[in-house]
Protein backbone atom coordinates (compact mmCIF):
# COMPACT_ATOMS: atom_id res chain seq x y z
CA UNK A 1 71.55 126.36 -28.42
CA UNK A 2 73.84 128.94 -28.53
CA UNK A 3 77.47 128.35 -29.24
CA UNK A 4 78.63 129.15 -25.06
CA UNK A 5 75.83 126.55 -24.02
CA UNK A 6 77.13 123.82 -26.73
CA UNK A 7 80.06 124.01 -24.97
CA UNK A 8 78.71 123.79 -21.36
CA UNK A 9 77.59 120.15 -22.36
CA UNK A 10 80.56 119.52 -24.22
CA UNK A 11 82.56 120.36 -20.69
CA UNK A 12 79.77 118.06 -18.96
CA UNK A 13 80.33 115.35 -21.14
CA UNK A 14 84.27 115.68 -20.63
CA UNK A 15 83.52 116.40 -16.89
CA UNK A 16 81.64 112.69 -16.42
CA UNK A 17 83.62 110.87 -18.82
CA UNK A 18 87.07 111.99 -16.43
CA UNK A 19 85.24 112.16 -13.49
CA UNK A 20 84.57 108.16 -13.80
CA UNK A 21 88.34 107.87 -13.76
CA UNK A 22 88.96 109.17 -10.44
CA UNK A 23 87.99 107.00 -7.72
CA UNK A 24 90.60 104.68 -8.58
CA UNK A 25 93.37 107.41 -8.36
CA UNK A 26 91.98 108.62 -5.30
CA UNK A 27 91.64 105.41 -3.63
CA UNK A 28 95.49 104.47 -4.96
CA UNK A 29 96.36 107.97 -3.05
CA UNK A 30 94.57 107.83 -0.31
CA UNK A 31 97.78 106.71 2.19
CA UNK A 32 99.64 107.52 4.77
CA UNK A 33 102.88 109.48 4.31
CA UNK A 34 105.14 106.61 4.73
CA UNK A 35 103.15 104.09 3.50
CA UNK A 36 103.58 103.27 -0.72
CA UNK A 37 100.73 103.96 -2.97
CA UNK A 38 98.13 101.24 -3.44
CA UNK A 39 98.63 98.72 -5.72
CA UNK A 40 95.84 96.42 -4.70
CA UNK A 41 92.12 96.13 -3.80
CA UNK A 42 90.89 95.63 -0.61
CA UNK A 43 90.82 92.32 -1.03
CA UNK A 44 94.55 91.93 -2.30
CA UNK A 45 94.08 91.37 -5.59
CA UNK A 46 96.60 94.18 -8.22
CA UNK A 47 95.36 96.63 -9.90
CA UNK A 48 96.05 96.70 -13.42
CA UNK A 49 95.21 98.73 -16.41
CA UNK A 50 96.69 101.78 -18.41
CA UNK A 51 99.68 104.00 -17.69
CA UNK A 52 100.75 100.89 -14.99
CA UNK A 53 97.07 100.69 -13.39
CA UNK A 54 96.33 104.39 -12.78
CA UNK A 55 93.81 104.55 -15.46
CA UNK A 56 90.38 102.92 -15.08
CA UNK A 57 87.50 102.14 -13.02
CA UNK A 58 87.71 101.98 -9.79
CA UNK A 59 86.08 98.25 -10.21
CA UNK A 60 88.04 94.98 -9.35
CA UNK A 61 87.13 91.68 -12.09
CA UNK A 62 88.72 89.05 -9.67
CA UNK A 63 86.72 90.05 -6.32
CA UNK A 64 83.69 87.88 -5.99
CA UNK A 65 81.76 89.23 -3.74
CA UNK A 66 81.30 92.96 -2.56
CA UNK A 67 84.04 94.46 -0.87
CA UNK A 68 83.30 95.74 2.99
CA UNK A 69 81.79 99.40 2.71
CA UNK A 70 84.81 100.46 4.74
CA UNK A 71 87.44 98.84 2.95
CA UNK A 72 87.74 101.62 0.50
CA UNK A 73 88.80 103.94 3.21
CA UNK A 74 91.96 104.82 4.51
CA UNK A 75 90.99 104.68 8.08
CA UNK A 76 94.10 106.93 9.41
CA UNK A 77 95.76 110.46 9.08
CA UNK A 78 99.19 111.05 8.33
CA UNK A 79 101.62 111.99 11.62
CA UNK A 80 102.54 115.43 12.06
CA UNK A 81 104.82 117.23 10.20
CA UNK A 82 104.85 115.56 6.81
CA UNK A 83 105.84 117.32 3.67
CA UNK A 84 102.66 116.04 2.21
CA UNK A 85 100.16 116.71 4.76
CA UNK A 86 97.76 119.50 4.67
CA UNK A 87 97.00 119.66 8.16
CA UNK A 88 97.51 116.98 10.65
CA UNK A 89 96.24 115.21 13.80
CA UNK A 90 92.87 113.65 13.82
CA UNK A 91 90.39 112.64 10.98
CA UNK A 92 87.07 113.95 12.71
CA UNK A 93 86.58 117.17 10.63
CA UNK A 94 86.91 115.42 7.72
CA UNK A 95 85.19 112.59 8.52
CA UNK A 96 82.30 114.81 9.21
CA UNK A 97 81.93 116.47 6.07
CA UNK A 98 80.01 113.36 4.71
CA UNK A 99 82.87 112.96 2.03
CA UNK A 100 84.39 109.57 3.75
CA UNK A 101 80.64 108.55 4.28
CA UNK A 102 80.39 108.88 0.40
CA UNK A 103 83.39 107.05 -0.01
CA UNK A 104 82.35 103.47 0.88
CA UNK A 105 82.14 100.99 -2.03
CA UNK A 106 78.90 100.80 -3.84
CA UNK A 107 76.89 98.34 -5.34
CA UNK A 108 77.47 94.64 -5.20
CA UNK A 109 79.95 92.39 -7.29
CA UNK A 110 78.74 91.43 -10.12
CA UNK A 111 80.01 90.20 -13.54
CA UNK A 112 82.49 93.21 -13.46
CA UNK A 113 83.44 92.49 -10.02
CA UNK A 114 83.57 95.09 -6.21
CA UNK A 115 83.82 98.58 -6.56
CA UNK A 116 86.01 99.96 -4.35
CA UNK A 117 87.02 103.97 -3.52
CA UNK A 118 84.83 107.05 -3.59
CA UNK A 119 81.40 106.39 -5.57
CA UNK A 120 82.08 106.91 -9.17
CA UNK A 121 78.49 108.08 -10.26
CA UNK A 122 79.01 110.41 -7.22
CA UNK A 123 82.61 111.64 -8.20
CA UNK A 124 81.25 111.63 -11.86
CA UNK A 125 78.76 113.82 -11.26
CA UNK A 126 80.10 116.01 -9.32
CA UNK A 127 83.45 116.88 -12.07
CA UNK A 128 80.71 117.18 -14.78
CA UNK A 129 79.17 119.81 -12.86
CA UNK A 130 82.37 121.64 -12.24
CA UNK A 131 83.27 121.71 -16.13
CA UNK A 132 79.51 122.59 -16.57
CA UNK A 133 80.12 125.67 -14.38
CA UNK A 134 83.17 126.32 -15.50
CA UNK A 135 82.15 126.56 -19.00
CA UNK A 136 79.51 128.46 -18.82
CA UNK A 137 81.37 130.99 -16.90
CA UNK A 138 84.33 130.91 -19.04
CA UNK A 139 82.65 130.81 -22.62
CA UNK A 140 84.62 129.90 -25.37
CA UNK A 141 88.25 131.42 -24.33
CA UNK A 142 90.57 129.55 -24.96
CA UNK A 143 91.32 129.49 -20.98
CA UNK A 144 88.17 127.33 -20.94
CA UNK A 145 90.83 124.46 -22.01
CA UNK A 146 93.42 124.63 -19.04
CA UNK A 147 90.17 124.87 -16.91
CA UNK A 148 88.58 121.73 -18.13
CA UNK A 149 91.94 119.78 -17.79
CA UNK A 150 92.98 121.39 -13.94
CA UNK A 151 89.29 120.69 -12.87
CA UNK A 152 89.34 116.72 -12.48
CA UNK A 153 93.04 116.95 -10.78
CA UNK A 154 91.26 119.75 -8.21
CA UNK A 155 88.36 117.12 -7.83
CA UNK A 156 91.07 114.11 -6.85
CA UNK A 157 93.38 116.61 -4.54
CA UNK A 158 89.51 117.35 -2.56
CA UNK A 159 88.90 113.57 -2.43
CA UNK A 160 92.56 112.29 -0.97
CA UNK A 161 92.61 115.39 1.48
CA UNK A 162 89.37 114.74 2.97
CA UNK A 163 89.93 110.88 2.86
CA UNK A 164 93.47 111.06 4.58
CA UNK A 165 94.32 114.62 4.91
CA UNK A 166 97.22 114.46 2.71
CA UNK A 167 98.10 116.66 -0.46
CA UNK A 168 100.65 114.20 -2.30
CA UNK A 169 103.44 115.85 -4.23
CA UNK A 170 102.64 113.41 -7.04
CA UNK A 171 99.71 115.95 -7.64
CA UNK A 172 100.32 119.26 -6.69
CA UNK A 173 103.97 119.97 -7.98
CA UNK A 174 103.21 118.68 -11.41
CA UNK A 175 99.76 120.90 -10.94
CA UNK A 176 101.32 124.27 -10.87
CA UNK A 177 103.74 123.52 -13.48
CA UNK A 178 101.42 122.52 -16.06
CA UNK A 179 98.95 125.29 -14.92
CA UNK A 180 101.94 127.84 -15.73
CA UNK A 181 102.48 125.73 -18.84
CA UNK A 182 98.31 125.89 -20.32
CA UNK A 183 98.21 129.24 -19.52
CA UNK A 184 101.51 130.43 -21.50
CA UNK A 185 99.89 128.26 -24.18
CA UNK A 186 96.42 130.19 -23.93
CA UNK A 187 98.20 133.43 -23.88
CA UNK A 188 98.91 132.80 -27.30
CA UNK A 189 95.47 132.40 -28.66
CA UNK A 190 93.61 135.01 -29.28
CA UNK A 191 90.56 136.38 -27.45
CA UNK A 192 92.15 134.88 -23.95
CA UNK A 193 91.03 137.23 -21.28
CA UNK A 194 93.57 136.98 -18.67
CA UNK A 195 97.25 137.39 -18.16
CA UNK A 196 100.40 135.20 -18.16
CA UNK A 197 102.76 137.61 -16.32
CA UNK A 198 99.94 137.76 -13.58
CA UNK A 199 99.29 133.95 -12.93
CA UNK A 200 103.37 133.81 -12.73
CA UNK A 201 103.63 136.13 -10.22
CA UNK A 202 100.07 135.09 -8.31
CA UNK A 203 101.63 131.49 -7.93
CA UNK A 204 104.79 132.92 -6.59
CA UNK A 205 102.29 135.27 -4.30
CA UNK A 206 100.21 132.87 -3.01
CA UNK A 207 102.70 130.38 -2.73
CA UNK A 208 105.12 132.83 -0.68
CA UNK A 209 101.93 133.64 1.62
CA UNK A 210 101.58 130.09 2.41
CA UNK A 211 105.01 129.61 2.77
CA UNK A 212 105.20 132.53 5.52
CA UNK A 213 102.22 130.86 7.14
CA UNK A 214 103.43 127.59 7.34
CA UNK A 215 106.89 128.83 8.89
CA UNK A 216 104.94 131.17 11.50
CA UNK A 217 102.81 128.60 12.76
CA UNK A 218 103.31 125.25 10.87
CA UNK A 219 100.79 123.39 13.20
CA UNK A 220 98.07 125.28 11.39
CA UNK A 221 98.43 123.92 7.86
CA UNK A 222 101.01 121.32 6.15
CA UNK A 223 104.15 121.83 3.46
CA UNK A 224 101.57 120.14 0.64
CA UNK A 225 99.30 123.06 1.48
CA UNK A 226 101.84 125.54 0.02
CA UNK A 227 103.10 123.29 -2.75
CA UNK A 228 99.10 123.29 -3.52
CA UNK A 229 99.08 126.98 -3.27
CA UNK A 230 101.23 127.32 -6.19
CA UNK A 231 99.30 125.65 -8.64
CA UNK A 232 95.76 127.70 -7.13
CA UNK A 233 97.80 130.85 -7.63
CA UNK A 234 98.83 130.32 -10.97
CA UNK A 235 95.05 129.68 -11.70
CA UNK A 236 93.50 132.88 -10.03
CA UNK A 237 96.36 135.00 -10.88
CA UNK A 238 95.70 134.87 -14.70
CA UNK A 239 92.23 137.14 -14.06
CA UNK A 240 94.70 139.39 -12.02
CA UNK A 241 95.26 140.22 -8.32
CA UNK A 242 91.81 140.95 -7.51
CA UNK A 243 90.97 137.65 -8.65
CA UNK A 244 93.58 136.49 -6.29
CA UNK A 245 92.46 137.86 -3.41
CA UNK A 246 88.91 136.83 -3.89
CA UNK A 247 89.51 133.65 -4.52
CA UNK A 248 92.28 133.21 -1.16
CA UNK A 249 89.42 135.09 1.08
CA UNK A 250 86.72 132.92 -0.21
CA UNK A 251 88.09 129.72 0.66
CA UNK A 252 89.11 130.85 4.05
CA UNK A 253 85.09 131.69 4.41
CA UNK A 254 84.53 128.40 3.23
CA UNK A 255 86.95 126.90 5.84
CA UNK A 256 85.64 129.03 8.65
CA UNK A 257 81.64 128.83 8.06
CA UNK A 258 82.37 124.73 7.85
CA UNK A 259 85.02 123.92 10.85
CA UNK A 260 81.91 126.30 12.72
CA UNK A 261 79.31 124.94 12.09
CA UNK A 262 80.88 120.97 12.64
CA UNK A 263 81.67 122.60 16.24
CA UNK A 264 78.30 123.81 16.82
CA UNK A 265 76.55 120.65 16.03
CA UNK A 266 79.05 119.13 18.12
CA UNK A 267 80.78 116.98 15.13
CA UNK A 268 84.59 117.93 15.49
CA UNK A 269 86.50 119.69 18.41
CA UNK A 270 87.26 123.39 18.51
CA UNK A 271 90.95 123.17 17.76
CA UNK A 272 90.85 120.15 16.19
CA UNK A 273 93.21 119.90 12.74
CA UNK A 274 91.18 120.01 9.27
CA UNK A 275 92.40 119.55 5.89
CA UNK A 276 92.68 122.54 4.18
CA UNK A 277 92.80 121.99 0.38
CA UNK A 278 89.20 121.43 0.10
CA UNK A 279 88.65 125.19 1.11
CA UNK A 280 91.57 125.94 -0.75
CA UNK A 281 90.14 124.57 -4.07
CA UNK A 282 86.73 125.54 -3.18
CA UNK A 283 87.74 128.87 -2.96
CA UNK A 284 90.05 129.09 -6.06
CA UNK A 285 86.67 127.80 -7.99
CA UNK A 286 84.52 130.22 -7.13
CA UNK A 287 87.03 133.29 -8.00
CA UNK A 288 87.22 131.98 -11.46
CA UNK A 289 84.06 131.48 -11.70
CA UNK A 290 83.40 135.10 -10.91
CA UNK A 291 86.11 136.65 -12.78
CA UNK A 292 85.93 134.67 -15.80
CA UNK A 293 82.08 135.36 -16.17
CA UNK A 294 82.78 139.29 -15.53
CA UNK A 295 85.95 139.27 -18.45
């Protein structure tokens, strides 16, 4: 194998190994505004592990017996108006999409105890392939490094916004920063093929955009939407303003093609609310994907 596809599996490898670490975040996140984050397992018993229990599987040792399949689940959406919902009001988009199906607790106690949260071979899966993608898109730029560490944080963001609609600050604040940060680092290195000055100014672009949006009509998305926005436009603004733009449109055609066709099969109400970082991030993939593969 060539040198581009060594790295594909590398990113894979990375991808899974991370990706088995996220459950438990998202499940810990996966709150109401006012409520704290979770610090126990459905059953009540603490978490505990690394860096004060956010680190690990989303598996509890002390639960003897399997945890309800619906346990894992938040079961409500923020109220209106919070600074860290996406968009609010009811959960039936979301709940549509098949990702809160997913997001029972599999498999049966056993030695290791209940699993609890999103499916980890599922979630696992699912960031490997992302890295995968990215990876082979990317090549061996040293870009492909902020990608591979922004990728699992966009897979947790998709999994507590569908779950609860609810983009916490915890995630996207520190997102955009660091994205800024990697990419300053990258610019560095040689052989990068984007742009520092350009992911500054497509965070404070995209991030403005929102902003205007959310003061216009703030029934149609939430404050964590344009907090989110920052850290996508930092991302797509490195390839430049086309990439930008391509990767904004695409996740409203994401948004759009989905909320449609829930209504047409009769799974979610016409004006019903719908969390919108999953499009967002969607969208924000596939324009790097593009634009890194045509650098």
């Amino acid at each position: 194998m060539d040198l581009d596809l060594w790295a594909a599996v590398a990113a894979a490898v990375w991808g899974a190994a991370v990706g088995v670490l996220v459950p438990r975040a998202a499940y810990r996140l996966s709150v109401e505004p006012e409520e704290a984050w979770r610090d126990a397992c459905p059953a009540g018993h603490p978490i505990r592990g690394l860096a004060r229990g956010w680190l690990g599987r989303a598996r509890c040792g002390s639960c003897g017996a399997a945890v309800p399949a619906d346990a894992g689940s938040a079961g409500s959406v923020g109220p209106a108006g919070s600074a860290d919902t996406g968009v609010s009001g009811v959960s039936g988009v979301s709940g549509a999409s098949g990702v809160s199906g997913a997001s029972g607790v599999s498999g049966a106690a056993g030695a290791s105890g209940a699993s609890y949260g999103p499916s980890t071979p599922v979630v696992a899966l699912a960031t490997a392939l992302v890295c995968a993608a990215l990876a082979l898109a990317t090549g061996t730029r040293p870009e492909l490094a902020v990608w591979l560490l922004l990728a699992p944080v966009g897979v947790l963001l998709t999994l507590v916004d569908l779950r609860v609609q609810r983009l916490p600050d915890l995630l996207t604040l520190p997102l955009a920063g660091t994205a800024l940060v990697l990419l300053g680092a990258a610019a560095l290195l040689p052989e990068h093929a984007g742009e520092w000055r350009t992911a500054l100014f497509g965070a404070l672009a995209l991030g403005g955009f929102y902003f205007l949006f959310f003061l216009i009509r703030p029934i149609a998305l939430g404050f964590g939407d344009v907090k989110l926005a920052l850290g996508l436009g930092a991302v797509l603004g490195w390839y430049g303003w086309g990439a930008l733009f391509l990767g904004t449109f695409a996740g409203s055609v994401f948004g759009s093609v989905h909320v449609t066709a829930l209504v047409l099969l009769r799974r979610a109400e016409r004006r019903a609310p719908v969390a919108l970082g999953p499009y967002m991030i969607a969208g924000a993939f596939a324009g790097v994907l593009l634009e890194a593969y045509a650098a």
